[in-house]
Protein backbone atom coordinates (compact mmCIF):
# COMPACT_ATOMS: atom_id res chain seq x y z
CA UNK A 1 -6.31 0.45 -11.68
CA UNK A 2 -7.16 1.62 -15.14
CA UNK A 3 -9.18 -1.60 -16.95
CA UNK A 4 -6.28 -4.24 -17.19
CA UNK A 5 -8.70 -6.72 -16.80
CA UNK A 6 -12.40 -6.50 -16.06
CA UNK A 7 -12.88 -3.70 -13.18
CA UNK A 8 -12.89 -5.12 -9.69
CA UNK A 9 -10.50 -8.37 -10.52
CA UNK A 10 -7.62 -9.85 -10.92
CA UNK A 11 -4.57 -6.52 -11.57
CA UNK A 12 -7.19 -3.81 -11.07
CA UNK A 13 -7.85 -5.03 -7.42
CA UNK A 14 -4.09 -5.43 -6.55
CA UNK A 15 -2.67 -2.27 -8.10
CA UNK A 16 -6.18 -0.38 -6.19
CA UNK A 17 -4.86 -2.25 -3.32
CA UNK A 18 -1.49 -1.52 -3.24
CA UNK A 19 -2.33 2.35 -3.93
CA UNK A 20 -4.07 2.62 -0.79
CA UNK A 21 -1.44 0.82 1.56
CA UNK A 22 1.28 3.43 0.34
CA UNK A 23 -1.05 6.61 0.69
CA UNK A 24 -1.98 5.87 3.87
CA UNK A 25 -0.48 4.82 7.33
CA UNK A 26 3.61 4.98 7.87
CA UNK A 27 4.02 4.37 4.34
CA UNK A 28 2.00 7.91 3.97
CA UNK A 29 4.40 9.33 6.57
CA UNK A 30 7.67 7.97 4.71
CA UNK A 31 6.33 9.27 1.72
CA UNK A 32 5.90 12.87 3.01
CA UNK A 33 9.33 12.52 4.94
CA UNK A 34 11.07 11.93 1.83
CA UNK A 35 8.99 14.22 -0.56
CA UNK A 36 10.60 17.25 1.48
CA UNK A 37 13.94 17.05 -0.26
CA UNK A 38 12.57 15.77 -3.38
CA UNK A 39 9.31 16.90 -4.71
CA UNK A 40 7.44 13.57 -6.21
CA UNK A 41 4.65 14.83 -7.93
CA UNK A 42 6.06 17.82 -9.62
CA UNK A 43 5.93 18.79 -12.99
CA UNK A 44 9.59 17.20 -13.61
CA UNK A 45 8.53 13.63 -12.11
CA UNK A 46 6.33 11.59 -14.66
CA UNK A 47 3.96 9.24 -13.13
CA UNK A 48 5.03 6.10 -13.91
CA UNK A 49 8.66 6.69 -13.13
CA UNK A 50 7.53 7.46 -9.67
CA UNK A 51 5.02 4.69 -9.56
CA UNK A 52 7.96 2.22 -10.44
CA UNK A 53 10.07 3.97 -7.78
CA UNK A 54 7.45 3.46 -4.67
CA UNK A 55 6.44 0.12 -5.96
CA UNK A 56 2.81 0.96 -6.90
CA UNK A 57 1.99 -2.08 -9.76
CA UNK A 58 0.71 -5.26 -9.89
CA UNK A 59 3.75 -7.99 -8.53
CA UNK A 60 1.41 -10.93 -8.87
CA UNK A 61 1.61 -13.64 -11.21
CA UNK A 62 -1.66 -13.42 -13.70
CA UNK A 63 -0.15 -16.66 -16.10
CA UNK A 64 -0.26 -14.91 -19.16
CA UNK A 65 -1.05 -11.78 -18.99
CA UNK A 66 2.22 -9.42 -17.51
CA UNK A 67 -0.10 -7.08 -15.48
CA UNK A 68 2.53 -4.96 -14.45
CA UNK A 69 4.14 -4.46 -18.24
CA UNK A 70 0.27 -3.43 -19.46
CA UNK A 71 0.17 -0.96 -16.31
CA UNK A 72 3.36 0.75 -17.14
CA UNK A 73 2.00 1.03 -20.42
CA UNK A 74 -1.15 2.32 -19.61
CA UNK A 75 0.52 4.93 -17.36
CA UNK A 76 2.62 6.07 -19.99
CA UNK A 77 0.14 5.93 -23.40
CA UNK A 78 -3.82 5.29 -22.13
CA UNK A 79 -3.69 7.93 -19.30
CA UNK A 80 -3.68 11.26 -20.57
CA UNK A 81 -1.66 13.89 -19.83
CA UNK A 82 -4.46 16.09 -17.96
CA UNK A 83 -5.48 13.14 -15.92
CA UNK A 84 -2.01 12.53 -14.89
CA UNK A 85 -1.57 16.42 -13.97
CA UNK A 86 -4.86 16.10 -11.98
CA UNK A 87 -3.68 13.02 -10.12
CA UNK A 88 -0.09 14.35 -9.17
CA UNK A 89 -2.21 17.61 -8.61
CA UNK A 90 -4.41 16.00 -5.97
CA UNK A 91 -1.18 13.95 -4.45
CA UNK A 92 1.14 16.67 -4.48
CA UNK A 93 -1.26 18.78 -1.85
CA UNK A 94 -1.43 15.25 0.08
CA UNK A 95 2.16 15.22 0.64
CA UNK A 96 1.91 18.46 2.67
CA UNK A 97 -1.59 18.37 3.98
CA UNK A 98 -1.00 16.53 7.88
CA UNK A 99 -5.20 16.86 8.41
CA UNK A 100 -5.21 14.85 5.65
CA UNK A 101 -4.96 10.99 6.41
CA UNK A 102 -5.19 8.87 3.24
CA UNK A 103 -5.76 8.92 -0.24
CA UNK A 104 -8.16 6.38 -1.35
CA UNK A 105 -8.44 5.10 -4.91
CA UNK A 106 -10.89 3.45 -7.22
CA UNK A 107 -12.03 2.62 -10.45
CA UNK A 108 -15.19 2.85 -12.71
CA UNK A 109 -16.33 1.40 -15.58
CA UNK A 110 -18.05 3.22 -18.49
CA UNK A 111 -18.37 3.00 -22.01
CA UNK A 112 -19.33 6.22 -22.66
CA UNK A 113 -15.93 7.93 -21.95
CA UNK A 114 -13.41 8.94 -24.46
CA UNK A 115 -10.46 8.86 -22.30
CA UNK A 116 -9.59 7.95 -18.48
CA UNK A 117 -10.59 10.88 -16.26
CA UNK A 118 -10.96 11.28 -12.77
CA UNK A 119 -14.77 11.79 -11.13
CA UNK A 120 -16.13 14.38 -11.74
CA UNK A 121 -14.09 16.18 -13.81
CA UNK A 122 -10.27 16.59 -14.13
CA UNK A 123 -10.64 20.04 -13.36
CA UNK A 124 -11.89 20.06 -10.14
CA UNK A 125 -10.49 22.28 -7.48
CA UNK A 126 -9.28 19.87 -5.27
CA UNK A 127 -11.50 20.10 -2.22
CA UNK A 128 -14.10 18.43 -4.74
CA UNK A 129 -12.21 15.24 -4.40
CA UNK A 130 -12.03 15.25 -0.50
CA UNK A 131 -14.19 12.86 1.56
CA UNK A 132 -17.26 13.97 3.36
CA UNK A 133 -15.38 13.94 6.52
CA UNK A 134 -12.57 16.30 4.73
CA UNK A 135 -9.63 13.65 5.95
CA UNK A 136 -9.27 11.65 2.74
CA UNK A 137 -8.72 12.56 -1.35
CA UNK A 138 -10.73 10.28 -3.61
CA UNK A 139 -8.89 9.29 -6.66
CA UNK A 140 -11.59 8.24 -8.99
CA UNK A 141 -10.86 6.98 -11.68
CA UNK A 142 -13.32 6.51 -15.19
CA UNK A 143 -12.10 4.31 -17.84
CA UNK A 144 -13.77 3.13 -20.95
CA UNK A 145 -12.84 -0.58 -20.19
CA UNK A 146 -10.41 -3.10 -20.69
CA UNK A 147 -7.60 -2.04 -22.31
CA UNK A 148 -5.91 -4.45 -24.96
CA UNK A 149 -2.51 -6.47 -24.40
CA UNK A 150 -0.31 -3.94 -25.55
CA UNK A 151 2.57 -3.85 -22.67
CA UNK A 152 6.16 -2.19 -21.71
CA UNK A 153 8.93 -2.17 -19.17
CA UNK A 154 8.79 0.46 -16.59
CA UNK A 155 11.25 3.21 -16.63
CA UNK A 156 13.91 1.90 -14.90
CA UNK A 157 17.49 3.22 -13.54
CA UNK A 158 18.73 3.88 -16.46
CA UNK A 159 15.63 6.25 -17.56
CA UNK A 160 15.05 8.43 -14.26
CA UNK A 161 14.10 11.52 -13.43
CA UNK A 162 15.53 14.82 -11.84
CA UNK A 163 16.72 15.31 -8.73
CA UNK A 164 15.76 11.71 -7.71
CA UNK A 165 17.09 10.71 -4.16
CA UNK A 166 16.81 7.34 -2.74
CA UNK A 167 13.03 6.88 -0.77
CA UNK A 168 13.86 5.69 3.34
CA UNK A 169 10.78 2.98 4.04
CA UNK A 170 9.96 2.78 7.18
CA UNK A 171 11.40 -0.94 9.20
CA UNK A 172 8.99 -3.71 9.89
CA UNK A 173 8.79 -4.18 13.49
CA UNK A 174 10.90 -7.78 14.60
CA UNK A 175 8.81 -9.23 16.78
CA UNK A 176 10.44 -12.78 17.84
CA UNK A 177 7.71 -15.62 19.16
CA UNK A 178 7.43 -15.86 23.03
CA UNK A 179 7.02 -19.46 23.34
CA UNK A 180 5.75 -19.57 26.48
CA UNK A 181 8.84 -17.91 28.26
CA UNK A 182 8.57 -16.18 31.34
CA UNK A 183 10.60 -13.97 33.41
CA UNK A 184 10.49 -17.48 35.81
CA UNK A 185 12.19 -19.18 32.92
CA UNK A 186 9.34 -19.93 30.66
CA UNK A 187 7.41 -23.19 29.39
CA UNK A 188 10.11 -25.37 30.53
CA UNK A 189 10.38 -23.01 34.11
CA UNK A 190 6.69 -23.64 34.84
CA UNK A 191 6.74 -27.31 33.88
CA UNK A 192 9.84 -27.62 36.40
CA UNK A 193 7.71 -26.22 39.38
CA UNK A 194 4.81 -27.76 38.88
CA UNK A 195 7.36 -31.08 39.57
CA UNK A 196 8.52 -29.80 42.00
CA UNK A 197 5.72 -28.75 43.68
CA UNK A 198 4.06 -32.35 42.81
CA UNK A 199 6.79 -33.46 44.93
CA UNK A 200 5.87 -31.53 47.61
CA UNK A 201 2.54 -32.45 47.49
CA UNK A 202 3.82 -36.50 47.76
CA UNK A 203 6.16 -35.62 50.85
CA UNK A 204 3.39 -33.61 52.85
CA UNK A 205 1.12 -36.82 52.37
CA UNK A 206 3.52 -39.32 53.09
CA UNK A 207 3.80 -37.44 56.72
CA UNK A 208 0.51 -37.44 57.37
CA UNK A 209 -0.39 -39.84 59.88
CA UNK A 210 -2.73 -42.40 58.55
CA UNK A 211 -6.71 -41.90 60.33
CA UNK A 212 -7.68 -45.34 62.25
């Protein structure tokens, strides 16, 4: 999100994406588990150290342009500071807020903008950017367009932030193919009865006496 390439495509529709997946669902919940003993969005975490840190960038291969170098650099010289403040703003409340059940994010295109902003305003109080249901913040964000090729590495280990602790994702459920098996010993199980039983079958009309 933020122009990389024409809105809609390519980087802009992962990275919108991917920003939904981790503000909603268990990834939500490990988010707000973790954000109890170390405050994400506060004043002394910058955005794109944090965005590194939960994985929210384009991982795709775009030939070659390096979508997730020109993201880390929009995060840290395109988006202004006021917009960032109004993003962590609106995320920081969603860490604490249960009644609220996602965060959903998108982009606009508009020529007529100075600098990125959110919709309407970055000044909003924040029940402006809740859904009409009052269970969601919409992150909407306004950009003038595609942004050139200008690029950088994230900030990584060796450039963090205070108090960082390591973030506890929740496990993906193992779920191992059934195959077939049964508690009567599967596939193979059934395929033995149904011998069996074929054999039956023979025996029973073998005894039979034959009608004259």
């Amino acid at each position: 999100m933020g122009a990389l390439l024409p809105v809609g495509s390519g980087p802009d529709a992962e990275i919108v994406d991917r920003l939904n997946q981790l503000f909603s669902g268990t990834e939500l919940a490990a988010l707000r588990r973790h954000n109890k003993k170390e405050k994400l969005f506060d004043p002394y975490h910058r955005l794109r150290r944090v965005a590194f840190r939960i994985g929210a960038y384009p991982s795709r291969d775009y030939g070659n342009d390096d979508a997730k170098r020109k993201w880390f650099f929009f995060l840290h010289h395109v988006l202004p500071e006021e917009t960032q403040d109004a993003i962590k703003k609106i995320l920081g409340d969603a860490m604490t807020r249960t009644a609220i059940k996602a965060v959903k994010f998108s982009v606009e295109e508009n020529s007529q903008v100075r600098h990125p902003h959110l919709f309407p305003s970055n000044s909003e109080p924040l029940t402006s950017y809740l859904n009409g249901a009052g269970n969601a913040y919409l992150v909407h964000l306004v950009v003038q367009g595609p942004m050139d090729d200008s690029a950088e590495d994230p900030p990584g280990d060796n450039d963090t932030d205070s108090g960082e602790q390591p973030i506890v994702w929740p496990k993906l459920e193992l779920r191992r193919p059934s195959f077939g098996r049964s508690k009567s010993g599967g596939a193979k199980g059934a395929a033995k009865k149904k011998a069996v039983s074929k054999k039956k079958v023979g025996k029973k009309a073998a005894k039979r006496p034959r009608k004259r």
